[in-house]
C-alpha atoms as a PDB file:
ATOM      1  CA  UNK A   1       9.229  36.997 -40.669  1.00  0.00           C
ATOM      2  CA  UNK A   2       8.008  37.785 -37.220  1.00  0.00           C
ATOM      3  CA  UNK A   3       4.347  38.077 -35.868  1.00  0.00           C
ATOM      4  CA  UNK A   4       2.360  40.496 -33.160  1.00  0.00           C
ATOM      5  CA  UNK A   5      -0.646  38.908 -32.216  1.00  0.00           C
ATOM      6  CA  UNK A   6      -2.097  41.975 -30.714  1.00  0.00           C
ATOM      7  CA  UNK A   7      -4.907  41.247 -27.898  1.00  0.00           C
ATOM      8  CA  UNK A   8      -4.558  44.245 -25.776  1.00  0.00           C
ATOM      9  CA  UNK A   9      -8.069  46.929 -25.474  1.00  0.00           C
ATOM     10  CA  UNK A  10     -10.429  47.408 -23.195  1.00  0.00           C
ATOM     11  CA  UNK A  11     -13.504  45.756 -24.787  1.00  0.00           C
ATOM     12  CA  UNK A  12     -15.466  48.837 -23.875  1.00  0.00           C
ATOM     13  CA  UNK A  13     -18.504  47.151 -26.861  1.00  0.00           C
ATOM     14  CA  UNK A  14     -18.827  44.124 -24.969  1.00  0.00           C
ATOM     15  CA  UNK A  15     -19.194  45.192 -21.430  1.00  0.00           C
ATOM     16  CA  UNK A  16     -20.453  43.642 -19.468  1.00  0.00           C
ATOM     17  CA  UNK A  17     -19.012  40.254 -20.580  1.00  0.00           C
ATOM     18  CA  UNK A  18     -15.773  41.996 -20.546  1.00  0.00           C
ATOM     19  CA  UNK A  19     -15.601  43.226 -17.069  1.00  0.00           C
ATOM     20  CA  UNK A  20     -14.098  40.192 -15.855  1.00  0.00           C
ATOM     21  CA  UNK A  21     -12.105  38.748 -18.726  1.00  0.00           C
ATOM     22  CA  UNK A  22      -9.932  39.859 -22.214  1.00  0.00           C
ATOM     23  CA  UNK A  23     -12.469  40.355 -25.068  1.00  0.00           C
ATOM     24  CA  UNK A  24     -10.189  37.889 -26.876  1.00  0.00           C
ATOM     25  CA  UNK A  25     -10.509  34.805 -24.331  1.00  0.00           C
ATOM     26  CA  UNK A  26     -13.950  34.776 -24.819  1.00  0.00           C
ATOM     27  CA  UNK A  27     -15.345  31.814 -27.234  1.00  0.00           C
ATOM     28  CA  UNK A  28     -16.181  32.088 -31.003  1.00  0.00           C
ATOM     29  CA  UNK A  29     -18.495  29.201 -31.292  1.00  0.00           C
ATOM     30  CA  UNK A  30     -15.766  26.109 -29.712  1.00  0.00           C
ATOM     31  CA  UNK A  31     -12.530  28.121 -29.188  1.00  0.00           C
ATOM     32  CA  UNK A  32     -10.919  31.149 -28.008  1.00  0.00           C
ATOM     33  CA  UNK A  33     -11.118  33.817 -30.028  1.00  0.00           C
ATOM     34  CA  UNK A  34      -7.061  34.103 -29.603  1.00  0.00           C
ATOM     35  CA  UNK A  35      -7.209  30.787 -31.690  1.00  0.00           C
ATOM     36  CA  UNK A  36      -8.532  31.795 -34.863  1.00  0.00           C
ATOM     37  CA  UNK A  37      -5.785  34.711 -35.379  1.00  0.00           C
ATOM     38  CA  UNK A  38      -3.175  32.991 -33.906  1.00  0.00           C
ATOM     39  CA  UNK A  39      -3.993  29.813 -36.443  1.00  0.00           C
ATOM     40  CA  UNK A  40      -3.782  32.465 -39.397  1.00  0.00           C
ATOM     41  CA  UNK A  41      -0.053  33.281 -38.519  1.00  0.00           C
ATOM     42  CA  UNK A  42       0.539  29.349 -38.304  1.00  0.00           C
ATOM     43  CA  UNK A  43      -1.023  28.503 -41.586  1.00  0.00           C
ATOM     44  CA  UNK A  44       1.490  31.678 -42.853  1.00  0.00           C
ATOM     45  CA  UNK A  45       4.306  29.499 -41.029  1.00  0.00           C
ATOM     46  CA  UNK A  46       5.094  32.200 -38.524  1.00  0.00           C
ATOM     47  CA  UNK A  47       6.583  30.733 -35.535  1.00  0.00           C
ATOM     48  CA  UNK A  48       7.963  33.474 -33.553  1.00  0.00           C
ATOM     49  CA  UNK A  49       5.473  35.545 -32.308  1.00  0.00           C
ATOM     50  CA  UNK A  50       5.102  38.098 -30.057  1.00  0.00           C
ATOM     51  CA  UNK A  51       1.555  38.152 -28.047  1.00  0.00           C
ATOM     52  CA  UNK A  52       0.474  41.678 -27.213  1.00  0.00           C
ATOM     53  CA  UNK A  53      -1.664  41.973 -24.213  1.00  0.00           C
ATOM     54  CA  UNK A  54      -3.006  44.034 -21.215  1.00  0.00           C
ATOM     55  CA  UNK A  55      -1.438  43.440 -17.959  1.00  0.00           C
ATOM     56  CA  UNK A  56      -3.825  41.913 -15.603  1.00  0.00           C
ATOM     57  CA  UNK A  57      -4.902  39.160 -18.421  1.00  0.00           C
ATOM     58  CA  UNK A  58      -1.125  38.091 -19.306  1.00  0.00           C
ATOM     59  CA  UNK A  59      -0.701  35.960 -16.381  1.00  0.00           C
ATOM     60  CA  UNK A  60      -4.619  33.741 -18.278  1.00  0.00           C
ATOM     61  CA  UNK A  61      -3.107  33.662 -21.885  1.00  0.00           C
ATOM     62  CA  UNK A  62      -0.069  31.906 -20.506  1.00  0.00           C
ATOM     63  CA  UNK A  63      -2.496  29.688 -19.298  1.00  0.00           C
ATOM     64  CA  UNK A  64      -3.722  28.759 -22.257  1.00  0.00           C
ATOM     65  CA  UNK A  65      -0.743  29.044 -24.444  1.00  0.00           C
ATOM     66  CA  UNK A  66       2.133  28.755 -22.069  1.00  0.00           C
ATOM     67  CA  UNK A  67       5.552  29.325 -24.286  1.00  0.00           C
ATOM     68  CA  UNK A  68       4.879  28.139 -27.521  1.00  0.00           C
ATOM     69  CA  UNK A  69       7.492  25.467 -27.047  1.00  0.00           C
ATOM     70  CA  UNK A  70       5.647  22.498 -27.569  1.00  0.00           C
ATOM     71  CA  UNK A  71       4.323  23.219 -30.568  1.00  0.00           C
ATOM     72  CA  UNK A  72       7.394  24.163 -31.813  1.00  0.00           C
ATOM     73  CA  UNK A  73       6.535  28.210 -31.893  1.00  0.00           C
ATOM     74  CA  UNK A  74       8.177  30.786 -29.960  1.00  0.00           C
ATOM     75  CA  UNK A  75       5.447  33.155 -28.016  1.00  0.00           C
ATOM     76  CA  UNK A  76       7.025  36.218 -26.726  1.00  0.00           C
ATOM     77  CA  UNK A  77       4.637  37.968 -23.938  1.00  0.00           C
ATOM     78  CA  UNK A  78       4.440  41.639 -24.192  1.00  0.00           C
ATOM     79  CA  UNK A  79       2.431  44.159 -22.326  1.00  0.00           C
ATOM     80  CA  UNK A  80       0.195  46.904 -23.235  1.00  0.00           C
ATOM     81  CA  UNK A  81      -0.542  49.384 -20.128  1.00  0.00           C
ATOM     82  CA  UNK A  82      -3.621  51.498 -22.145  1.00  0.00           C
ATOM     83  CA  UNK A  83      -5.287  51.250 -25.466  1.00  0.00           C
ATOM     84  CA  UNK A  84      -2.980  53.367 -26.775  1.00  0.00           C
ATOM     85  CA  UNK A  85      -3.748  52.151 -30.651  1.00  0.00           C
ATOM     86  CA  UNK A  86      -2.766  49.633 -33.107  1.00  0.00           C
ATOM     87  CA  UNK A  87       0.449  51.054 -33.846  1.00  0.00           C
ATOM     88  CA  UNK A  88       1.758  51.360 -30.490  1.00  0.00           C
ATOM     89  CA  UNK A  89       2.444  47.804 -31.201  1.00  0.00           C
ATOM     90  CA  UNK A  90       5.276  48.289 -33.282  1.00  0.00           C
ATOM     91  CA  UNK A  91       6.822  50.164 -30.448  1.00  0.00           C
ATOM     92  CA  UNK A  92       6.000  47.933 -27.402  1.00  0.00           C
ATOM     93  CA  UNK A  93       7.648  45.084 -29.711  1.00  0.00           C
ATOM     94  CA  UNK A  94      10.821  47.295 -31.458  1.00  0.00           C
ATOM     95  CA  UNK A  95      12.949  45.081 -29.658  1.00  0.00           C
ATOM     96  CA  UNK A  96      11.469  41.459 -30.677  1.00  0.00           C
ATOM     97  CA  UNK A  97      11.338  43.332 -34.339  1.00  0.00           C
ATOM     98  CA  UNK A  98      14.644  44.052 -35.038  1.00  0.00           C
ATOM     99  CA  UNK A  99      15.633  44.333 -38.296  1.00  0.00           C
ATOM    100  CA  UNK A 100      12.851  41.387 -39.325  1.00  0.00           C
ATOM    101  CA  UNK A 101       9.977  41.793 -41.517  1.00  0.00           C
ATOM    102  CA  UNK A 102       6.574  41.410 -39.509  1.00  0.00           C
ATOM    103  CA  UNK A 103       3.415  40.420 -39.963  1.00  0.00           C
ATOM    104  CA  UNK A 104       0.820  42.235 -37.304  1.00  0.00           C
ATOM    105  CA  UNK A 105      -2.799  40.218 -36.944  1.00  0.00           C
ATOM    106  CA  UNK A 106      -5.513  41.921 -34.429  1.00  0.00           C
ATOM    107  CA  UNK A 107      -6.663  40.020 -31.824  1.00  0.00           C
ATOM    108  CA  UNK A 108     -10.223  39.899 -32.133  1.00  0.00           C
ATOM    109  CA  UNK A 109      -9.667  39.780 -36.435  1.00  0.00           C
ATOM    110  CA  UNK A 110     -10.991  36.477 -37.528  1.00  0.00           C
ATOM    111  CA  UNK A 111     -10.015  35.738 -41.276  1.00  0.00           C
ATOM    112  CA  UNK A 112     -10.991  32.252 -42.999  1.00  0.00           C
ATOM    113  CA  UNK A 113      -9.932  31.642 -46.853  1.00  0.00           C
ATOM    114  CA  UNK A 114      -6.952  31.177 -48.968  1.00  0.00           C
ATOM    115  CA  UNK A 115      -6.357  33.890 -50.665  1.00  0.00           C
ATOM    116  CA  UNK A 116      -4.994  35.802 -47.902  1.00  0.00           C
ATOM    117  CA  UNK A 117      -2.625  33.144 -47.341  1.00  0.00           C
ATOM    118  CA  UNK A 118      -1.373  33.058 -50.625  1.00  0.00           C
ATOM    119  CA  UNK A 119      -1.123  36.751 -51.340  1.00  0.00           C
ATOM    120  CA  UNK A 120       1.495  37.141 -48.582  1.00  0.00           C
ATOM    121  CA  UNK A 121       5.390  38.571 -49.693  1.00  0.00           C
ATOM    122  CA  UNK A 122       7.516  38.332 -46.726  1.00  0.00           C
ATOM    123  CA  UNK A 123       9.477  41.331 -48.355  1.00  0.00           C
ATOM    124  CA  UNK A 124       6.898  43.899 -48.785  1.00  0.00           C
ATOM    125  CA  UNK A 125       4.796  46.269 -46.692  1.00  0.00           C
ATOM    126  CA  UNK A 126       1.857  44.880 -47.572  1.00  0.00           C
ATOM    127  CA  UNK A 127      -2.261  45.856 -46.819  1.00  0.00           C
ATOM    128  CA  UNK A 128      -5.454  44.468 -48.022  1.00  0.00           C
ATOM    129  CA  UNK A 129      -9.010  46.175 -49.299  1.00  0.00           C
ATOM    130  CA  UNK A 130     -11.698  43.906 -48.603  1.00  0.00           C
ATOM    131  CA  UNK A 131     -15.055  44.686 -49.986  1.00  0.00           C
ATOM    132  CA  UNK A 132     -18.094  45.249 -46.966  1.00  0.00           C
ATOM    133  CA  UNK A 133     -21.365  46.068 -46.239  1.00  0.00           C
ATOM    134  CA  UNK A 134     -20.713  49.330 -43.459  1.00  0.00           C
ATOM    135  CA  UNK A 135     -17.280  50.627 -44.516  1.00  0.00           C
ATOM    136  CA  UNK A 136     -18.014  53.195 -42.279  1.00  0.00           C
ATOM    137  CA  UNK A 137     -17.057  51.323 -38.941  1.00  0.00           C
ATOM    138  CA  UNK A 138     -13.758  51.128 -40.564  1.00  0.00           C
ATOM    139  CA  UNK A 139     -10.430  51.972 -42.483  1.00  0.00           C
ATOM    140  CA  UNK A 140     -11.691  53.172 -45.677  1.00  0.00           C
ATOM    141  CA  UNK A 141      -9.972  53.125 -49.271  1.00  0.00           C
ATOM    142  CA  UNK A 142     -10.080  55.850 -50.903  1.00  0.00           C
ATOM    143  CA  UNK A 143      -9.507  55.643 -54.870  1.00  0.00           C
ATOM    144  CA  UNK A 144      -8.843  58.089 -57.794  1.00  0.00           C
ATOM    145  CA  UNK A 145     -10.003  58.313 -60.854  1.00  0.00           C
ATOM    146  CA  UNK A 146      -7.692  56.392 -62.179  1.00  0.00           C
ATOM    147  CA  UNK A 147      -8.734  53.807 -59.421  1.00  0.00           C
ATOM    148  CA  UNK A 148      -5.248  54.292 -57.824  1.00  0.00           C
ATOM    149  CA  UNK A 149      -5.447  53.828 -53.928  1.00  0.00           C
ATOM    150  CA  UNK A 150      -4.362  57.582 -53.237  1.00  0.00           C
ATOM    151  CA  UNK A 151      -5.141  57.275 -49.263  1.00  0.00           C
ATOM    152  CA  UNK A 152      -6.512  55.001 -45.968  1.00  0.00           C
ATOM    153  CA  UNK A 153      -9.087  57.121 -44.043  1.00  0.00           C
ATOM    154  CA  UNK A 154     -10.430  56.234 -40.825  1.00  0.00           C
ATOM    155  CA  UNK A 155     -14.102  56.278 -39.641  1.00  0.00           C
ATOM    156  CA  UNK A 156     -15.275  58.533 -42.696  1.00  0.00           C
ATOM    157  CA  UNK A 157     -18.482  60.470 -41.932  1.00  0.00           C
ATOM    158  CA  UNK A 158     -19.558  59.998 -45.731  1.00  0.00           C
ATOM    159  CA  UNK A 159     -18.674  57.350 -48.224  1.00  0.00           C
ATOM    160  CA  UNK A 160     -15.337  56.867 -49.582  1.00  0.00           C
ATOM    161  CA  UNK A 161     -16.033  53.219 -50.812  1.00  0.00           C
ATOM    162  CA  UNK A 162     -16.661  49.322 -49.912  1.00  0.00           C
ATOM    163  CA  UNK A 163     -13.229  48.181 -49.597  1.00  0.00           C
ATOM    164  CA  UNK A 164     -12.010  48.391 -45.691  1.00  0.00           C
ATOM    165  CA  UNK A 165      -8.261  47.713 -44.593  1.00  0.00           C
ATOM    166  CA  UNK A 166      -8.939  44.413 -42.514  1.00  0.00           C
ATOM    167  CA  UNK A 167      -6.729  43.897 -39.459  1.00  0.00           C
ATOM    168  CA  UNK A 168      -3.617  42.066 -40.662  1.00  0.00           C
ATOM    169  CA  UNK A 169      -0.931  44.017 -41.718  1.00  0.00           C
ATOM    170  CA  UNK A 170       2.656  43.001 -43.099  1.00  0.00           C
ATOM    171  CA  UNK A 171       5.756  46.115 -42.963  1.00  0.00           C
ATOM    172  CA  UNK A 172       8.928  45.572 -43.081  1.00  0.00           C
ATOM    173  CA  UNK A 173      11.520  46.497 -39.906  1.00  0.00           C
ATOM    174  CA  UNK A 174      11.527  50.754 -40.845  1.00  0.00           C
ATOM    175  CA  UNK A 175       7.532  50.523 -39.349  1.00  0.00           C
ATOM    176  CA  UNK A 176       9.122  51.568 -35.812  1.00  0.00           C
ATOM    177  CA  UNK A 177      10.542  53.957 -36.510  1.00  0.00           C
ATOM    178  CA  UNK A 178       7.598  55.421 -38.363  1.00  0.00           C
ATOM    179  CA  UNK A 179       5.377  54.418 -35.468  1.00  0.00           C
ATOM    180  CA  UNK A 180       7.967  55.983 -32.918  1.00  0.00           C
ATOM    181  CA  UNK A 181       7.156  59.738 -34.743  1.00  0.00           C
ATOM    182  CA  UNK A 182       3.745  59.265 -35.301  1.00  0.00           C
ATOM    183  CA  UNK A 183       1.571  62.131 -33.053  1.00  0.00           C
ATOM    184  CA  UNK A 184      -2.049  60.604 -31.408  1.00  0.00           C
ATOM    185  CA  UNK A 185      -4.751  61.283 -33.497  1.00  0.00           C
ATOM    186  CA  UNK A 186      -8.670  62.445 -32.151  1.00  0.00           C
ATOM    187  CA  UNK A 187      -9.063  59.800 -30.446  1.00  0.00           C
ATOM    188  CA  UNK A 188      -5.659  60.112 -28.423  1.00  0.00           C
ATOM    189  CA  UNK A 189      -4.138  56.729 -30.248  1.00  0.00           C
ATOM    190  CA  UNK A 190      -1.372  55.920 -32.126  1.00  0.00           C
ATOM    191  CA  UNK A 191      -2.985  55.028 -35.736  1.00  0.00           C
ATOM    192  CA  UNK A 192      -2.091  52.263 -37.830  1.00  0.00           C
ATOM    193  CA  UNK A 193      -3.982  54.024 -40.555  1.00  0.00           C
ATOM    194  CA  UNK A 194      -1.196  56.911 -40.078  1.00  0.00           C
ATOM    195  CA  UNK A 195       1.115  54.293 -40.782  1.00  0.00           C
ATOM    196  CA  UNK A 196      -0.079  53.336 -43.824  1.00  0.00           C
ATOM    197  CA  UNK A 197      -0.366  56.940 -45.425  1.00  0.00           C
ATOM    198  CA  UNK A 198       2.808  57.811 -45.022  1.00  0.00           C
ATOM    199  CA  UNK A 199       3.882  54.632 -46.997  1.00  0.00           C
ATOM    200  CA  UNK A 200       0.932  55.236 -49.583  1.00  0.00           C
ATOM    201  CA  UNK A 201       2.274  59.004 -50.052  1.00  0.00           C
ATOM    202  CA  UNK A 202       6.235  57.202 -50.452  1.00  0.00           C
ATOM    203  CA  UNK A 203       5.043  54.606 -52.941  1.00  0.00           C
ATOM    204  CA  UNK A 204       6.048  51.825 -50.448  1.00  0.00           C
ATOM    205  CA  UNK A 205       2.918  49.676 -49.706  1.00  0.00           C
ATOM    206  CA  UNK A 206       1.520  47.477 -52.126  1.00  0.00           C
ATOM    207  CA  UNK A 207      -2.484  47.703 -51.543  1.00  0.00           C
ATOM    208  CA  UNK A 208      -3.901  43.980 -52.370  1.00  0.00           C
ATOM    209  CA  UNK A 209      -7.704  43.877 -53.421  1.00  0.00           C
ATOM    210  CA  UNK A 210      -9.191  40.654 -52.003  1.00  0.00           C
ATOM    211  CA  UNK A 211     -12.040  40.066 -54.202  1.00  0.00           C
ATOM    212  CA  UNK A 212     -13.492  36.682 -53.157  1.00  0.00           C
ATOM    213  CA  UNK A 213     -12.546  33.681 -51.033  1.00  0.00           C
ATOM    214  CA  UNK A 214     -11.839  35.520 -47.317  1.00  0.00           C
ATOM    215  CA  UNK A 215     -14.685  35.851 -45.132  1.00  0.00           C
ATOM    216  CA  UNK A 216     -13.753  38.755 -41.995  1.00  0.00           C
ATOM    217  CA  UNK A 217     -14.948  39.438 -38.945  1.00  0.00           C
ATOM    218  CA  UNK A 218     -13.592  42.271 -36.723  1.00  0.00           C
ATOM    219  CA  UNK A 219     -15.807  40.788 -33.494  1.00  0.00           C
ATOM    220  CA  UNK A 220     -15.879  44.200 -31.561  1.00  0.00           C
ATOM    221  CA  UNK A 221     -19.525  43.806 -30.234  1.00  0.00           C
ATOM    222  CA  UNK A 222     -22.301  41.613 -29.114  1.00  0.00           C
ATOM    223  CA  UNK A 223     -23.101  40.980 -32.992  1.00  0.00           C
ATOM    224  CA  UNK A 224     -20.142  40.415 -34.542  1.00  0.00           C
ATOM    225  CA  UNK A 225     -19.354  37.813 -31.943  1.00  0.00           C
ATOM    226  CA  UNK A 226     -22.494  36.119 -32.934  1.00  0.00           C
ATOM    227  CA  UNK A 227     -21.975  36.311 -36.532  1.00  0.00           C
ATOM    228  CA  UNK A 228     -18.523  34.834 -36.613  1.00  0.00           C
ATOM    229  CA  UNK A 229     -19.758  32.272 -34.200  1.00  0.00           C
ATOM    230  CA  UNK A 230     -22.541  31.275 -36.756  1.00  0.00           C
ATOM    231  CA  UNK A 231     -20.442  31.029 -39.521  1.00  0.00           C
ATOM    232  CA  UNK A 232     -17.951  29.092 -37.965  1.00  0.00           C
ATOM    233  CA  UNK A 233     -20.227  26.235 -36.647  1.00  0.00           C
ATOM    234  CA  UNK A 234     -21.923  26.212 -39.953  1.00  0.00           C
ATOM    235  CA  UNK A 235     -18.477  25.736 -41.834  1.00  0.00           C
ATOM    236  CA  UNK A 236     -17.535  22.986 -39.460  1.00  0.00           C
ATOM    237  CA  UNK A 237     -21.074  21.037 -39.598  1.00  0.00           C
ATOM    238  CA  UNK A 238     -20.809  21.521 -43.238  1.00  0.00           C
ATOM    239  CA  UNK A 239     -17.173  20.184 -43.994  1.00  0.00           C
ATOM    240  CA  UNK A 240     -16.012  18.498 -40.891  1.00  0.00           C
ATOM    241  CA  UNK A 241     -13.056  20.568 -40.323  1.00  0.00           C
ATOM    242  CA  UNK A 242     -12.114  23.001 -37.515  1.00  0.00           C
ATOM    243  CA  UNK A 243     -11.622  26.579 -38.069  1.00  0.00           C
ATOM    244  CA  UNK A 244      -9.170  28.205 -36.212  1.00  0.00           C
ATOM    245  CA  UNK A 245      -7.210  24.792 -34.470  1.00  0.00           C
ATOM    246  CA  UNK A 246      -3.974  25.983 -34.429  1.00  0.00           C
ATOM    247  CA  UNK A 247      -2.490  23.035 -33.725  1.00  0.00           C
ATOM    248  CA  UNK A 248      -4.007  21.273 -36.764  1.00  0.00           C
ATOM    249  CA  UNK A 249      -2.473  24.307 -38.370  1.00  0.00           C
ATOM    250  CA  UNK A 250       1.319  23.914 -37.543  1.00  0.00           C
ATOM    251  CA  UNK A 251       0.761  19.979 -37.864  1.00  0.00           C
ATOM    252  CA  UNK A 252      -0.095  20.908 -42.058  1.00  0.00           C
ATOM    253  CA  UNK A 253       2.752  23.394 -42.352  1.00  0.00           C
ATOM    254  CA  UNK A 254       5.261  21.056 -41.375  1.00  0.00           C
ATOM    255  CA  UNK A 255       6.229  22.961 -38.116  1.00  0.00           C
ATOM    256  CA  UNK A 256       5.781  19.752 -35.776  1.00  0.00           C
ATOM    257  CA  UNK A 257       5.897  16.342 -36.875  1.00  0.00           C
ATOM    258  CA  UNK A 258       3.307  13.464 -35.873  1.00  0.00           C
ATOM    259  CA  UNK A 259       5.305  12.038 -32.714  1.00  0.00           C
ATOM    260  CA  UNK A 260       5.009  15.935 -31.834  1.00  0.00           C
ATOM    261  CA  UNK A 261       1.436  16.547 -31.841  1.00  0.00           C
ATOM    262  CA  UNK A 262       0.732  12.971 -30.191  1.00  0.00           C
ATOM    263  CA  UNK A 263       2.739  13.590 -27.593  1.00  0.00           C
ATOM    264  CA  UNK A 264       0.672  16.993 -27.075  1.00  0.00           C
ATOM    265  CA  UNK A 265      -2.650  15.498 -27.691  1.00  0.00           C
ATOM    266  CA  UNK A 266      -1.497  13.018 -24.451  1.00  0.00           C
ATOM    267  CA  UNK A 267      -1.996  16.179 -22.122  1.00  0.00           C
ATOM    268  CA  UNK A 268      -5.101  17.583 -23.204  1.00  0.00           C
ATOM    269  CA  UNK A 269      -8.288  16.809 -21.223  1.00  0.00           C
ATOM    270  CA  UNK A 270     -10.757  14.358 -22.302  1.00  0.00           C
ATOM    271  CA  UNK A 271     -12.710  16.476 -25.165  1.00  0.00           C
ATOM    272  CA  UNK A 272     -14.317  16.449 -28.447  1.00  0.00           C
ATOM    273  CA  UNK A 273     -11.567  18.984 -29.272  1.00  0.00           C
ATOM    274  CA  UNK A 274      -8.955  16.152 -27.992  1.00  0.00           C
ATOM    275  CA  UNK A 275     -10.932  13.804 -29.947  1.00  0.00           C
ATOM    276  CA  UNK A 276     -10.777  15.569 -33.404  1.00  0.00           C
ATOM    277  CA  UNK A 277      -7.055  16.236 -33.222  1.00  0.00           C
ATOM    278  CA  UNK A 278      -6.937  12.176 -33.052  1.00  0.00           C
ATOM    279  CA  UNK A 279      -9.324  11.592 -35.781  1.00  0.00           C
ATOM    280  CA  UNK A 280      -7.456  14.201 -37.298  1.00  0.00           C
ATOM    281  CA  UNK A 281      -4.081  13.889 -37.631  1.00  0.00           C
ATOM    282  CA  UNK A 282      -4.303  10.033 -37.665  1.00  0.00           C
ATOM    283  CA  UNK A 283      -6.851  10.466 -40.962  1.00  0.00           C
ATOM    284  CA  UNK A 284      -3.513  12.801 -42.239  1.00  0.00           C
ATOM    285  CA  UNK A 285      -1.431  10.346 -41.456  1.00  0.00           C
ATOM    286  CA  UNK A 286      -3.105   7.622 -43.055  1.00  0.00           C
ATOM    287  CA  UNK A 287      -3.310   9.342 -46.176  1.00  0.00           C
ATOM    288  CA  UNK A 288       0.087  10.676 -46.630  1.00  0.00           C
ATOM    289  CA  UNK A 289       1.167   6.663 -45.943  1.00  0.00           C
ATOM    290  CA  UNK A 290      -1.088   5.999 -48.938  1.00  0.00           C
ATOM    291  CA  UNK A 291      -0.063   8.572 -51.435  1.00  0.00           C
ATOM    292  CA  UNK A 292       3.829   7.759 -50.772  1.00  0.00           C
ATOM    293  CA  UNK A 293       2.747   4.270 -51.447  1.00  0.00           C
ATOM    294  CA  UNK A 294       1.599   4.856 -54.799  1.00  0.00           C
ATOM    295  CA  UNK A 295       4.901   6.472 -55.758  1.00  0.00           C
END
């Protein structure tokens, strides 16, 4: 399977703090936000990935990311030229799709849990329903009587229900093709929630309810970028683990190896963030050297 990490928009929310930089480079508590979606697609073992962005803030993910290579990912740079909609995506990346599933995650999308990691199937077009507070600013389920999921719709005016379609989507290769003859909605974008009615009204998406154990945060505006950074520093205080340390993440999944990450911690700055991989992966290490010696 194949990921778009897409980090394209205009960050209209958060002006001014947006003016000069991609909504998604700004911090979430101790790290990019990038981080946090792009650790989600590591903990799924993803490891080629395409990254989605605008233009004139390609040349300061690359920065920050370079290639992918030394972590043992591939990180394919695409570019976005207007916030055209999510699933322009699928278009701008038809080439680095193929004929392989893919897994979409939004950029500014911060997920932390299990579930959603378990409740993946690589061969499935696959959505989730997560229950909120304002449905409304969102993707809405709408149910039957039955309590069938009959249709997505966007933005309702009145209440549908509680369960929004968070931003991480999984299709299989036929989604650019769909996306290709989809017509721009209202709002003069590409929807993703088109997308996903036209495989509701074919029987060919499985809708997954995610009762408990994910926490979300779309981090569109001033508040949401407060509230996720909140809840991330209290969840590291609390437990002594990083959210969103992508590295740490491909380390646990078996994608790079200890001499690996080592060798990468070597070139990062003098940091508590350098300082926890250490601690980190050495604790790991330790551990695993233990439990193979009780065997």
């Amino acid at each position: 399977m194949k990921g778009i990490l897409l980090a394209g928009g205009s960050g209209t929310r958060l002006y001014p703090t947006t003016q000069a930089t991609s909504k998604q480079l700004l911090p979430i508590y101790d790290k990019p936000m990038i981080y946090y979606p792009l650790a989600t697609l590591m903990q799924l073992g993803i490891r080629d990935i395409a990254l989605i962005t605008a233009k004139d803030s390609q040349e300061n993910y690359f920065r920050l990311l370079n290639d992918g290579k030394r972590f043992g990912i591939d990180l394919t740079y695409l570019t976005q030229d207007k916030p055209n909609g999510i699933a322009e995506a699928f278009i701008i990346a038809k080439d680095f799709i193929g004929n392989d599933n893919v897994c979409l995650i939004l950029g500014d999308n911060i997920f932390y849990g299990t579930n959603l990691h378990k409740n993946n199937k690589i061969n499935s077009n696959i959505i989730y329903g997560l229950y909120v507070k304002t449905p409304e600013r969102y993707g809405v389920i709408n149910f039957n009587s039955k309590n069938e999921v009959t249709e997505v719709i966007e933005k309702p005016q009145k209440y549908i229900s509680n369960y929004a379609v968070p931003g991480i989507y999984y299709y299989n290769s036929d989604v650019v093709d769909i996306a290709k003859n989809l017509k721009p909605s209202n709002r003069n974008e590409l929807e993703i929630t088109d997308i996903n009615n036209i495989l509701l009204k074919e029987n060919n998406i499985e809708v997954i309810l995610l009762e408990r154990g994910v926490s979300w945060f779309d981090c569109g505006d001033a508040k949401s970028l407060l509230d996720a950074a909140n809840f991330i520093y209290s969840i590291e205080e609390r437990h002594g683990k990083k959210v969103g340390c992508y590295e740490e993440g491909l380390y646990d999944v078996g994608i790079i190896d200890k001499e690996q990450i080592e060798k990468y911690i070597e070139t990062l700055p003098n940091s508590n963030y350098k300082n926890y991989l250490i601690n980190n992966i050495h604790n790991k290490h330790n551990n695993l050297l233990k439990n193979a010696m009780l065997f």
